[in-house]
C-alpha atoms as a PDB file:
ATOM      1  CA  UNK A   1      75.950  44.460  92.772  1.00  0.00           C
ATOM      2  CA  UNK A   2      75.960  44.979  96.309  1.00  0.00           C
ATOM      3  CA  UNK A   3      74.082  47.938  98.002  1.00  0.00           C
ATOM      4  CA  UNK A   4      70.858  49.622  96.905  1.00  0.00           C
ATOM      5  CA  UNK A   5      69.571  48.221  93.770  1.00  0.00           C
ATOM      6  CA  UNK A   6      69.032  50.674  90.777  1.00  0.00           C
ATOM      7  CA  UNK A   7      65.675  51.308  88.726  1.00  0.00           C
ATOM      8  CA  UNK A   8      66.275  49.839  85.111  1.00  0.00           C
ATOM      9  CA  UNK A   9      63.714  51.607  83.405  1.00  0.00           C
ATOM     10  CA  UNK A  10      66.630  53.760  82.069  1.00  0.00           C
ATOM     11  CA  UNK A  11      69.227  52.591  80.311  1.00  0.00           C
ATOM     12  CA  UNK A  12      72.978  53.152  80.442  1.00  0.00           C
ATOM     13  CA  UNK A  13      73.339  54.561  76.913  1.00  0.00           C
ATOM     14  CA  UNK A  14      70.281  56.764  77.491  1.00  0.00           C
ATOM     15  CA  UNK A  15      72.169  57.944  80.615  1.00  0.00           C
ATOM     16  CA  UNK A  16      75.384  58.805  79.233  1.00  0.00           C
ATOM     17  CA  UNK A  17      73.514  60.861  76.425  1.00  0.00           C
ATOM     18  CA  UNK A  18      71.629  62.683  78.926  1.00  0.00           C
ATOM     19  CA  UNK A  19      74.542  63.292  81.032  1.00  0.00           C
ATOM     20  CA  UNK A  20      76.530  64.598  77.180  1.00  0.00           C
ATOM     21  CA  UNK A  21      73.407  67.199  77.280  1.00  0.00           C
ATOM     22  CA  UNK A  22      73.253  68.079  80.848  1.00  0.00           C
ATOM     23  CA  UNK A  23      74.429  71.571  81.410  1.00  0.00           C
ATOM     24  CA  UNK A  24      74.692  70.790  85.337  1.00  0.00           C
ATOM     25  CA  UNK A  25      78.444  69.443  85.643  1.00  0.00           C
ATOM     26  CA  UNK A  26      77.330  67.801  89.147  1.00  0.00           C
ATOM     27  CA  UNK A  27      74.239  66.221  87.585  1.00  0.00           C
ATOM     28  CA  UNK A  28      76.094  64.823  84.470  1.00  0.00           C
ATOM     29  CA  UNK A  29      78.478  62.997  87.078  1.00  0.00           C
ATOM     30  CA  UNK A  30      75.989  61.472  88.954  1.00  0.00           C
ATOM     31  CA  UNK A  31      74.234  60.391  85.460  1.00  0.00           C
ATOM     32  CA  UNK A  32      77.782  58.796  84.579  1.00  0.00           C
ATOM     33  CA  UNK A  33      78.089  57.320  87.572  1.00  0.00           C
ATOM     34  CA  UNK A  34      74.947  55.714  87.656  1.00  0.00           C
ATOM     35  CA  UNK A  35      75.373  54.467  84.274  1.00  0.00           C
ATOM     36  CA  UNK A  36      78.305  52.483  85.154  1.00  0.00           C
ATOM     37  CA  UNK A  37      77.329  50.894  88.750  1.00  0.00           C
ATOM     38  CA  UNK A  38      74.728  49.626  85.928  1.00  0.00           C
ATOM     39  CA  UNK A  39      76.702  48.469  83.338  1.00  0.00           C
ATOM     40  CA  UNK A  40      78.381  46.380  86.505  1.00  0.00           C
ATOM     41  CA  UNK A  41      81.322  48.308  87.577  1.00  0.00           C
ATOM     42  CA  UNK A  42      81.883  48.459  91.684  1.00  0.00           C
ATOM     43  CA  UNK A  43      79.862  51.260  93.104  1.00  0.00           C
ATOM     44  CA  UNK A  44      83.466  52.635  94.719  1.00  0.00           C
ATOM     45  CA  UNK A  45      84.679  52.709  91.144  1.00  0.00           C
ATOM     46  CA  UNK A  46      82.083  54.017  89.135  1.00  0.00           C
ATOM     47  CA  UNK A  47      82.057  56.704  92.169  1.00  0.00           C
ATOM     48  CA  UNK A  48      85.773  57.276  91.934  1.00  0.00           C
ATOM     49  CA  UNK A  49      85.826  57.789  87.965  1.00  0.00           C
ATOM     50  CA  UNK A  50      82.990  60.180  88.402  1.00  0.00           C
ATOM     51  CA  UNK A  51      84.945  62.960  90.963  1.00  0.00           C
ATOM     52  CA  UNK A  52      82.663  61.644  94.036  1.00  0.00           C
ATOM     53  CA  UNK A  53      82.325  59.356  97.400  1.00  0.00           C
ATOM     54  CA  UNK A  54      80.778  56.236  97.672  1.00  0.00           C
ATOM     55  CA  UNK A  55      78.003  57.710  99.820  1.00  0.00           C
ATOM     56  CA  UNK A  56      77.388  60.330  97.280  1.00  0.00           C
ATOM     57  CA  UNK A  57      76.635  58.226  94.771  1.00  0.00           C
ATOM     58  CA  UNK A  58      74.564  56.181  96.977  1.00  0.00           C
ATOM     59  CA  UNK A  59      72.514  59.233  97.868  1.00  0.00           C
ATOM     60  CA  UNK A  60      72.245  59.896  94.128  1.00  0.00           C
ATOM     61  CA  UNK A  61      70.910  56.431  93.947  1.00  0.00           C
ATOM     62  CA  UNK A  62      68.417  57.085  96.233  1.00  0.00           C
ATOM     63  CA  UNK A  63      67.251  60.491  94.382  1.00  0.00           C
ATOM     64  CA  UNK A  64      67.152  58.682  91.294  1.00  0.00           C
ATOM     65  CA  UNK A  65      65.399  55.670  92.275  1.00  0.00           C
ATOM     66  CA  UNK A  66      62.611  58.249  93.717  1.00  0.00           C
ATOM     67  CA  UNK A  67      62.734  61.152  90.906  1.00  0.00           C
ATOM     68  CA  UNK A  68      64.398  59.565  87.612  1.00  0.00           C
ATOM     69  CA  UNK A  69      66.894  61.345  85.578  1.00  0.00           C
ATOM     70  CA  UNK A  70      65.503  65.101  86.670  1.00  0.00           C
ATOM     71  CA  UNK A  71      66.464  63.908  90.628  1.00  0.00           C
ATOM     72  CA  UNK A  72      70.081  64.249  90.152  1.00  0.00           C
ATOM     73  CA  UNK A  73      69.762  68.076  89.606  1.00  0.00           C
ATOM     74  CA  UNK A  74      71.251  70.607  92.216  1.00  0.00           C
ATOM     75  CA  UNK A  75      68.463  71.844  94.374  1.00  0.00           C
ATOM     76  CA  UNK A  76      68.152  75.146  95.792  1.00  0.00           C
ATOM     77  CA  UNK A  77      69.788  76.179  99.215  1.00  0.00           C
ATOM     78  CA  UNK A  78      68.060  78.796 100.960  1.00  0.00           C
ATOM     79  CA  UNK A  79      70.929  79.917 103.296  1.00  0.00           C
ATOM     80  CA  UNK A  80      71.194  81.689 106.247  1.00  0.00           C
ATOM     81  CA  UNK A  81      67.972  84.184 106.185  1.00  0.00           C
ATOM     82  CA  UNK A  82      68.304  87.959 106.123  1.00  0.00           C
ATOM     83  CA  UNK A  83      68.465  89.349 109.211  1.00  0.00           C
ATOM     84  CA  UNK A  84      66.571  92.475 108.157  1.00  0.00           C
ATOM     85  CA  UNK A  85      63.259  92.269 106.521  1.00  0.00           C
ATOM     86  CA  UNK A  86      62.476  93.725 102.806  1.00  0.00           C
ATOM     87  CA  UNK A  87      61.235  97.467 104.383  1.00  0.00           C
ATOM     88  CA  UNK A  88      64.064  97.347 107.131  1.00  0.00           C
ATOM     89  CA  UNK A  89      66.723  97.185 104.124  1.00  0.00           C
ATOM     90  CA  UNK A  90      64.960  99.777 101.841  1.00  0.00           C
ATOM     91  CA  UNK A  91      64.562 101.956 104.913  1.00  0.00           C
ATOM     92  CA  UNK A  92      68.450 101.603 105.324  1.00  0.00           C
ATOM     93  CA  UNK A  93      69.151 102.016 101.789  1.00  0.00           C
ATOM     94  CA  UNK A  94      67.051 105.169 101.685  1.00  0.00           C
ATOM     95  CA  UNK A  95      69.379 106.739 104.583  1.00  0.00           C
ATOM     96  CA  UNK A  96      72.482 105.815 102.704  1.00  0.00           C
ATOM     97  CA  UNK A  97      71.216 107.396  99.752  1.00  0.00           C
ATOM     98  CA  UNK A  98      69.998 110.414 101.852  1.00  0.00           C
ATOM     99  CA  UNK A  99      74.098 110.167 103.056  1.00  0.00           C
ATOM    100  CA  UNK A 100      75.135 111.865 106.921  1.00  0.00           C
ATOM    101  CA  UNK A 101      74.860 115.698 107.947  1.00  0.00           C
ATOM    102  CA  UNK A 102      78.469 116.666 108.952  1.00  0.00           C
ATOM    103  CA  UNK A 103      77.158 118.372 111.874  1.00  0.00           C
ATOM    104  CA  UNK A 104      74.593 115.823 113.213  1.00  0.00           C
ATOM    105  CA  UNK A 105      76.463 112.666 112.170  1.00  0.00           C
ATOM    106  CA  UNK A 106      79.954 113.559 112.431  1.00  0.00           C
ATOM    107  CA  UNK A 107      81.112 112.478 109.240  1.00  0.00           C
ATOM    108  CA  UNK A 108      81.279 113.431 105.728  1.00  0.00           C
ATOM    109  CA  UNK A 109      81.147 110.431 103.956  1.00  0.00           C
ATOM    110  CA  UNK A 110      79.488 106.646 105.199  1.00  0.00           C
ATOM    111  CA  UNK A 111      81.696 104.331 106.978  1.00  0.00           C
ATOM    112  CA  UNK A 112      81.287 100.645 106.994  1.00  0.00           C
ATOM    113  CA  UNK A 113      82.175 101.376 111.192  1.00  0.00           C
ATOM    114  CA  UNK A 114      79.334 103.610 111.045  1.00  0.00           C
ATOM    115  CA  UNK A 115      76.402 102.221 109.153  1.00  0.00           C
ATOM    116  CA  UNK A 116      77.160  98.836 111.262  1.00  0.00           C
ATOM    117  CA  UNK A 117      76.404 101.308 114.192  1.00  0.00           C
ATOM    118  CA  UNK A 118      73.392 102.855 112.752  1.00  0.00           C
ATOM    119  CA  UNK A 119      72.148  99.067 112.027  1.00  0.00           C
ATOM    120  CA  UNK A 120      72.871  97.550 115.518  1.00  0.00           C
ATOM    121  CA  UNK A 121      71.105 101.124 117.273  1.00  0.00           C
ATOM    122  CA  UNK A 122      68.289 101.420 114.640  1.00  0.00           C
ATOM    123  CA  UNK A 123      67.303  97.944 114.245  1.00  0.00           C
ATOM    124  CA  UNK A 124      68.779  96.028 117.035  1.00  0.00           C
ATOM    125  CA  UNK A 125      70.996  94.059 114.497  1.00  0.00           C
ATOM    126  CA  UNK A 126      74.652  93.519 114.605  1.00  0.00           C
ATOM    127  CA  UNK A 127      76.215  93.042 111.383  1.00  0.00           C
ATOM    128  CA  UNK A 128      80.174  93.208 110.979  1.00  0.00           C
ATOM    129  CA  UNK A 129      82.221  95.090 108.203  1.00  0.00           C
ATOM    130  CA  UNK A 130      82.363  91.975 105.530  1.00  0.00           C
ATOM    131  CA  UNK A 131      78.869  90.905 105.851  1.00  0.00           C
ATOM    132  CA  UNK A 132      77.154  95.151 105.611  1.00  0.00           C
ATOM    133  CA  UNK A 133      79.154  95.112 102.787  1.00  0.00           C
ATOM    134  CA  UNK A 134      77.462  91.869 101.087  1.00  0.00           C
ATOM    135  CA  UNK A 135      74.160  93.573 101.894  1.00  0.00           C
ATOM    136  CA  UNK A 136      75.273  96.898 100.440  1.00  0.00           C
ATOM    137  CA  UNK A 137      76.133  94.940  97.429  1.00  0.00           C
ATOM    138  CA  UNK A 138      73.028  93.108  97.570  1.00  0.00           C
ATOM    139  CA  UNK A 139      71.550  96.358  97.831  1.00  0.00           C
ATOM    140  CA  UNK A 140      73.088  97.691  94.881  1.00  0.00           C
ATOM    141  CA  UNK A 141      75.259 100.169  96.808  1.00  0.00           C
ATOM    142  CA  UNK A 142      78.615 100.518  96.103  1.00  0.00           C
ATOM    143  CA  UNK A 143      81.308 101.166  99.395  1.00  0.00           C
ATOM    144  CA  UNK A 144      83.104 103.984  96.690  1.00  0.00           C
ATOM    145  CA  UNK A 145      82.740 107.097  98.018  1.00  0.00           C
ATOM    146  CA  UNK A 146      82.096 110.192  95.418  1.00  0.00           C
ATOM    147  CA  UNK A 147      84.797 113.121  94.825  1.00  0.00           C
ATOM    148  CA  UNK A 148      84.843 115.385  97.229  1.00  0.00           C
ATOM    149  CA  UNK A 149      83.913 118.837  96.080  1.00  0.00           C
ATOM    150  CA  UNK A 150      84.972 122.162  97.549  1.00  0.00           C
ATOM    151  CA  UNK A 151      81.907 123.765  98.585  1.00  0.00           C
ATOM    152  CA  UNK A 152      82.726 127.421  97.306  1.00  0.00           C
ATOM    153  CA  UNK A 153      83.872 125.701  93.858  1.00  0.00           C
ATOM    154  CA  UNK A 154      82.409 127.159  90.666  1.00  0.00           C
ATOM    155  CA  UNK A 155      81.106 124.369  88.479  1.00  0.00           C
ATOM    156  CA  UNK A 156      82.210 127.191  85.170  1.00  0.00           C
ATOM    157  CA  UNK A 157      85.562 127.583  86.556  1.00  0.00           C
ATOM    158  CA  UNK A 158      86.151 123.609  86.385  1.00  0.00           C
ATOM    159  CA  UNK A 159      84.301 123.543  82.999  1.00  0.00           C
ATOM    160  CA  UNK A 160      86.754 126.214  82.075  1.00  0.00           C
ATOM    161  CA  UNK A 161      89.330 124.797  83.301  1.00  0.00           C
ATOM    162  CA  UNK A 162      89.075 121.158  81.766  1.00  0.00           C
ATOM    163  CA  UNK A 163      88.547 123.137  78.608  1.00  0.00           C
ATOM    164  CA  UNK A 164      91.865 124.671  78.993  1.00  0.00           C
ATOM    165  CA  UNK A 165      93.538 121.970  79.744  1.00  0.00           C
ATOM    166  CA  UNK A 166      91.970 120.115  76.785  1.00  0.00           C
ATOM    167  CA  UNK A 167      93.413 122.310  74.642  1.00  0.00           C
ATOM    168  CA  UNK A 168      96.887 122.572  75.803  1.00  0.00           C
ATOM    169  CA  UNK A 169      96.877 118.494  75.218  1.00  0.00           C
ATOM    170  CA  UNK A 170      95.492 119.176  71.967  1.00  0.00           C
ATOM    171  CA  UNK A 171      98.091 121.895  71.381  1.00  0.00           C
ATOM    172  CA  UNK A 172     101.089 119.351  72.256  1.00  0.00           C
ATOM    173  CA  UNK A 173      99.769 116.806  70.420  1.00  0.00           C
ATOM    174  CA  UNK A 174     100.298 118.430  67.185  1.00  0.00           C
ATOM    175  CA  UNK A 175     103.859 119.435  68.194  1.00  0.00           C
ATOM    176  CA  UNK A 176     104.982 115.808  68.540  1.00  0.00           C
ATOM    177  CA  UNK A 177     103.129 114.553  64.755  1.00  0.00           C
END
């Protein structure tokens, strides 16, 4: 076996059990693929039958030698960080909820074009269209927009109205039995 040699503490079998019981796809692979660089198979082979690289299995090698069995797990990624803080998004959210004065803001409904222009002039952040709308999301807003009511409507008059119109379905209904 060329390359990095393997702790033996742990043997095959156990390894391919483990990996049958692993719920982490990535980290059963790298169990079966350790398991056969030890039963002697090439560590290009036993990398190949397991979906990986060679250097992927040698950096699994590496995490196992140093962690055991519970190495081989994926870790966490922390990702690119927000670019507003906790109260800068709750303070946005709260004016979304709060939604635009026609006559101030010019609108009648949010925009994506025009909450990415309240963030860049409120906070000094520019977001684009796709990545507001992952923080909306994150948010737990949703880019729908709500009916649109006419603002002399009569909430009885619709009432009355769906009534109506409930009963004329109704009344068809029975004509076609």
């Amino acid at each position: 076996m060329a390359g990095l040699p393997i702790r033996q503490d742990y043997p095959p079998s156990d390894l391919r059990q483990r990996a049958a019981r692993e719920k982490d796809t990535r980290a059963s692979l790298r169990l079966l693929a350790i398991a056969n660089a030890l039963e002697g198979m090439t560590r290009t082979e036993a990398a190949r039958l397991a979906g990986m690289e060679r250097q992927a299995l040698h950096d699994a090698i590496k995490r196992f030698n140093a962690e055991g069995p519970d190495g081989l797990q994926d870790r966490h990624r922390s990702g690119r960080p927000e670019q507003l803080n906790p109260g800068q998004q709750a303070a946005l959210k709260a004016y979304i909820l709060h939604g635009p004065e026609p006559e101030r803001d010019g609108v009648s409904a949010w925009r994506l074009v025009d909450l990415c222009e309240h963030v860049e002039q409120t906070y000094g952040v520019r977001y684009g269209q796709w990545g507001l709308s992952c923080l909306l999301k994150r948010l737990n807003l949703s880019r729908q927009k709500t009916r649109p009511s006419h603002p002399k409507g009569s909430s009885a008059a619709q009432a009355a109205f769906k009534k109506g119109a409930a009963r004329k379905i109704g009344h068809h209904r029975g004509r076609a039995s």
